[in-house]
C-alpha atoms as a PDB file:
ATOM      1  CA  UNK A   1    -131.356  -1.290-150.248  1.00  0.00           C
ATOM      2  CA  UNK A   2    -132.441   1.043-152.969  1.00  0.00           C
ATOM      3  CA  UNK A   3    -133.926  -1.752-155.080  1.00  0.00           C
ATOM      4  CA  UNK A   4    -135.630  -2.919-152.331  1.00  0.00           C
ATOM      5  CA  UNK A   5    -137.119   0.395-151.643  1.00  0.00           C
ATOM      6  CA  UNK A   6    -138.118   0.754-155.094  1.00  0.00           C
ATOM      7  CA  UNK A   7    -139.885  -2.646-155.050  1.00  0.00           C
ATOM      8  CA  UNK A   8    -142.259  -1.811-152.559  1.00  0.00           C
ATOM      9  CA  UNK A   9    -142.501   2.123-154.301  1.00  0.00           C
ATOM     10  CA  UNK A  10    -140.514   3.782-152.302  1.00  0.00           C
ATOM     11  CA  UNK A  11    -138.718   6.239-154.976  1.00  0.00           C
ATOM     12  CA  UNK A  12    -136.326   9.405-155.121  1.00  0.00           C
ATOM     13  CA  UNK A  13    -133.827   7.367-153.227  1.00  0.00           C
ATOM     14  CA  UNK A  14    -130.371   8.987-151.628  1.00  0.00           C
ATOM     15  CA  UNK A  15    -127.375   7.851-149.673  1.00  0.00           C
ATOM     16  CA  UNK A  16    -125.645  10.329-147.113  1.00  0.00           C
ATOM     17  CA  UNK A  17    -126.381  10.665-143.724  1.00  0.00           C
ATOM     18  CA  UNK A  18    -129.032  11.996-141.205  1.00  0.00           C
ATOM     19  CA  UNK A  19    -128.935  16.129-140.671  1.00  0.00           C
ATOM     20  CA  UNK A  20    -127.835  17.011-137.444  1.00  0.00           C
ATOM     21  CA  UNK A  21    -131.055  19.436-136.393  1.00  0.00           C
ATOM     22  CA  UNK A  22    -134.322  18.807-136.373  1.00  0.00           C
ATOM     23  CA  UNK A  23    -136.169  19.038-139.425  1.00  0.00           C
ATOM     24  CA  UNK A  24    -139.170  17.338-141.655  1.00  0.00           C
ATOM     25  CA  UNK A  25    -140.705  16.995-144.309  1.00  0.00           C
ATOM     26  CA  UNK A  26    -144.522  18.879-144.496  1.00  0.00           C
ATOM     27  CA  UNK A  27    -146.073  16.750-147.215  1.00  0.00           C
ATOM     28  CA  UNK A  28    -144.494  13.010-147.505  1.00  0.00           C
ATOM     29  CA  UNK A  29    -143.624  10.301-145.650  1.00  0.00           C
ATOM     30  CA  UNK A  30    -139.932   9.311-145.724  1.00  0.00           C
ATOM     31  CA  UNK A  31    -138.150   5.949-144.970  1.00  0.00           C
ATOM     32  CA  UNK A  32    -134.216   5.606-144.002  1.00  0.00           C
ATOM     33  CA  UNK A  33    -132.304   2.144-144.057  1.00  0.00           C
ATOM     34  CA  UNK A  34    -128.719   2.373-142.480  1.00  0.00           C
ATOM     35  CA  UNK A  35    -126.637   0.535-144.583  1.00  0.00           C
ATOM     36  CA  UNK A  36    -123.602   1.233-142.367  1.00  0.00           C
ATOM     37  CA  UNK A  37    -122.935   2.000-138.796  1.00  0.00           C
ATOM     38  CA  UNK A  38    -124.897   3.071-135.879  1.00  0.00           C
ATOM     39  CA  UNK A  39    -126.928   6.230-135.102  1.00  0.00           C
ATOM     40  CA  UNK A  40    -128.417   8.046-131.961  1.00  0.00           C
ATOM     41  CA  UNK A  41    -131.502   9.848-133.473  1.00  0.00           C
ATOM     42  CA  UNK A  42    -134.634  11.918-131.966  1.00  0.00           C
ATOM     43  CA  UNK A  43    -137.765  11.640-133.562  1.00  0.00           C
ATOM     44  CA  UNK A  44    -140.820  14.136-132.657  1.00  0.00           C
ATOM     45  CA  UNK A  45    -138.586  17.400-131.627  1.00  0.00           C
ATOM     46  CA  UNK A  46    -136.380  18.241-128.676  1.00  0.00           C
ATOM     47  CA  UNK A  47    -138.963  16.259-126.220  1.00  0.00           C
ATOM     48  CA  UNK A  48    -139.420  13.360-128.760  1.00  0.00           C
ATOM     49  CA  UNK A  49    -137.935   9.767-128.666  1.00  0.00           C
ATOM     50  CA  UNK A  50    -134.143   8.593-128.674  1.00  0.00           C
ATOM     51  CA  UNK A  51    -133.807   5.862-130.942  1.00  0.00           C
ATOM     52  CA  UNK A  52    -130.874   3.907-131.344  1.00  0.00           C
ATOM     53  CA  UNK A  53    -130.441   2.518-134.953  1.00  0.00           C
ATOM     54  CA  UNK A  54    -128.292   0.660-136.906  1.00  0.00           C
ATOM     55  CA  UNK A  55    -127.287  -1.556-139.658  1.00  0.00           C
ATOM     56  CA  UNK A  56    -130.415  -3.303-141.313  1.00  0.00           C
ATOM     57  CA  UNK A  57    -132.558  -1.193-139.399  1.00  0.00           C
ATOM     58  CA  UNK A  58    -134.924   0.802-141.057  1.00  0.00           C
ATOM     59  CA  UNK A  59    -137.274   3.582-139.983  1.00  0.00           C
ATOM     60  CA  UNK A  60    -140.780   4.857-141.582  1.00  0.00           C
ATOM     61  CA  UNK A  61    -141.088   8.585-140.614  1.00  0.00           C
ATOM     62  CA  UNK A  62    -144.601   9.875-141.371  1.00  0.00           C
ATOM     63  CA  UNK A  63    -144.588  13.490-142.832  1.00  0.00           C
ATOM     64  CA  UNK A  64    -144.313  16.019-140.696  1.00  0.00           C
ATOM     65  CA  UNK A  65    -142.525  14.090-137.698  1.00  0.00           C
ATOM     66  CA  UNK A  66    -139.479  15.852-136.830  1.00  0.00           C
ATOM     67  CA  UNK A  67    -135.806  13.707-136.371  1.00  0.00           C
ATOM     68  CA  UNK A  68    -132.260  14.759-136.214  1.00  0.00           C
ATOM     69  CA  UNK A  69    -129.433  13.013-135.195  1.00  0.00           C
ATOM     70  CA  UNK A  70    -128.147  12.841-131.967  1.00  0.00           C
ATOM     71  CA  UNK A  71    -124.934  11.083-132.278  1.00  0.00           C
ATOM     72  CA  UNK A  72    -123.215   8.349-134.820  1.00  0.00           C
ATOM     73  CA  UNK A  73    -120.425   6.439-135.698  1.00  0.00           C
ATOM     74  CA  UNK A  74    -117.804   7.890-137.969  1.00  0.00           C
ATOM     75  CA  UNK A  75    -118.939   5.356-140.840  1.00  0.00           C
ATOM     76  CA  UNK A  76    -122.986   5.951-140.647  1.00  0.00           C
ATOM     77  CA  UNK A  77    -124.419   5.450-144.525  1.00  0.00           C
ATOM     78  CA  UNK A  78    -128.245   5.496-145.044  1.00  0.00           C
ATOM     79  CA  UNK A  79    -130.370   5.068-147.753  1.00  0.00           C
ATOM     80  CA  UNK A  80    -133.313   7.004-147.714  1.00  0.00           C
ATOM     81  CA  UNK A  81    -136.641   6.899-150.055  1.00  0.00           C
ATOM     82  CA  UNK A  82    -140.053   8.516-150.931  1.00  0.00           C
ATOM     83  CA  UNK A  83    -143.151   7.222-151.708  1.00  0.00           C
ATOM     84  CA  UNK A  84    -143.354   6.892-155.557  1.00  0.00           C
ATOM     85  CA  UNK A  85    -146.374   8.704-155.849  1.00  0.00           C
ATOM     86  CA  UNK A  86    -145.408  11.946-153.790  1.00  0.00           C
ATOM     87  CA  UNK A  87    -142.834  13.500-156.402  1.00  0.00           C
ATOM     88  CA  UNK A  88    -140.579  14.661-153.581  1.00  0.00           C
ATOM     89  CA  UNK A  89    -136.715  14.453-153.490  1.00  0.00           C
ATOM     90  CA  UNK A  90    -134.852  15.317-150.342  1.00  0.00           C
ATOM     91  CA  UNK A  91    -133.776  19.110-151.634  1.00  0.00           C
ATOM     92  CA  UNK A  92    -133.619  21.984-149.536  1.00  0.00           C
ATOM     93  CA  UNK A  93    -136.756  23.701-150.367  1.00  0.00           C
ATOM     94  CA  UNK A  94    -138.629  20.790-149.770  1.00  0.00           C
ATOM     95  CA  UNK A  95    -137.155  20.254-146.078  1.00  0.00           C
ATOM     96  CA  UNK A  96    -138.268  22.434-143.019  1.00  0.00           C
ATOM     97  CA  UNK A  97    -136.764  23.415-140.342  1.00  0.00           C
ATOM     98  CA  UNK A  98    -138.977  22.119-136.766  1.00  0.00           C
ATOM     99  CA  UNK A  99    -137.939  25.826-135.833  1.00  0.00           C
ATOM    100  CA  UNK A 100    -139.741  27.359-138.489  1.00  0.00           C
ATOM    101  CA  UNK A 101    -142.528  29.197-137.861  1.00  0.00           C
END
């Protein structure tokens, strides 16, 4: 899934999971593909959307749109991307907290 990310400029890829609070990401877009498993996760804060996800799905989160996870199976992988252009990497000083003032 990373190569297919990449061909359409979606850079700065990572495998893990999905963080278990609510955060985002001010200033870029970001795009997850589940490689593995299933997922419960809650996109625009605590009153936001339940989505169910899960393998082949994949998800376009426009920047600043909250999402945590909800729930998941025990074997949940995702691949998740940036466009090209932005520069961003998924590193703690460039993910906020929806609590944050």
């Amino acid at each position: 899934m990373r190569s297919l990310f990449a061909g359409h400029q979606w850079g700065n890829s990572w495998r893990n999971g999905i963080y278990n609070y609510h955060h985002f990401h001010a200033t870029t877009h970001e795009v997850l593909g589940i490689i593995r498993g299933h997922a419960s996760v809650r996109f625009g804060g605590e009153q936001g959307v339940m989505l169910e996800v899960s393998a082949g799905d994949v998800v376009v989160i426009p920047a600043g749109v909250g999402h945590k996870k909800e729930g998941s199976s025990a074997d949940l992988q995702v691949v998740g991307a940036y466009p090209e252009n932005t520069g961003q990497i998924s590193a703690p000083g460039q993910i906020q907290s929806a609590t944050t003032p």
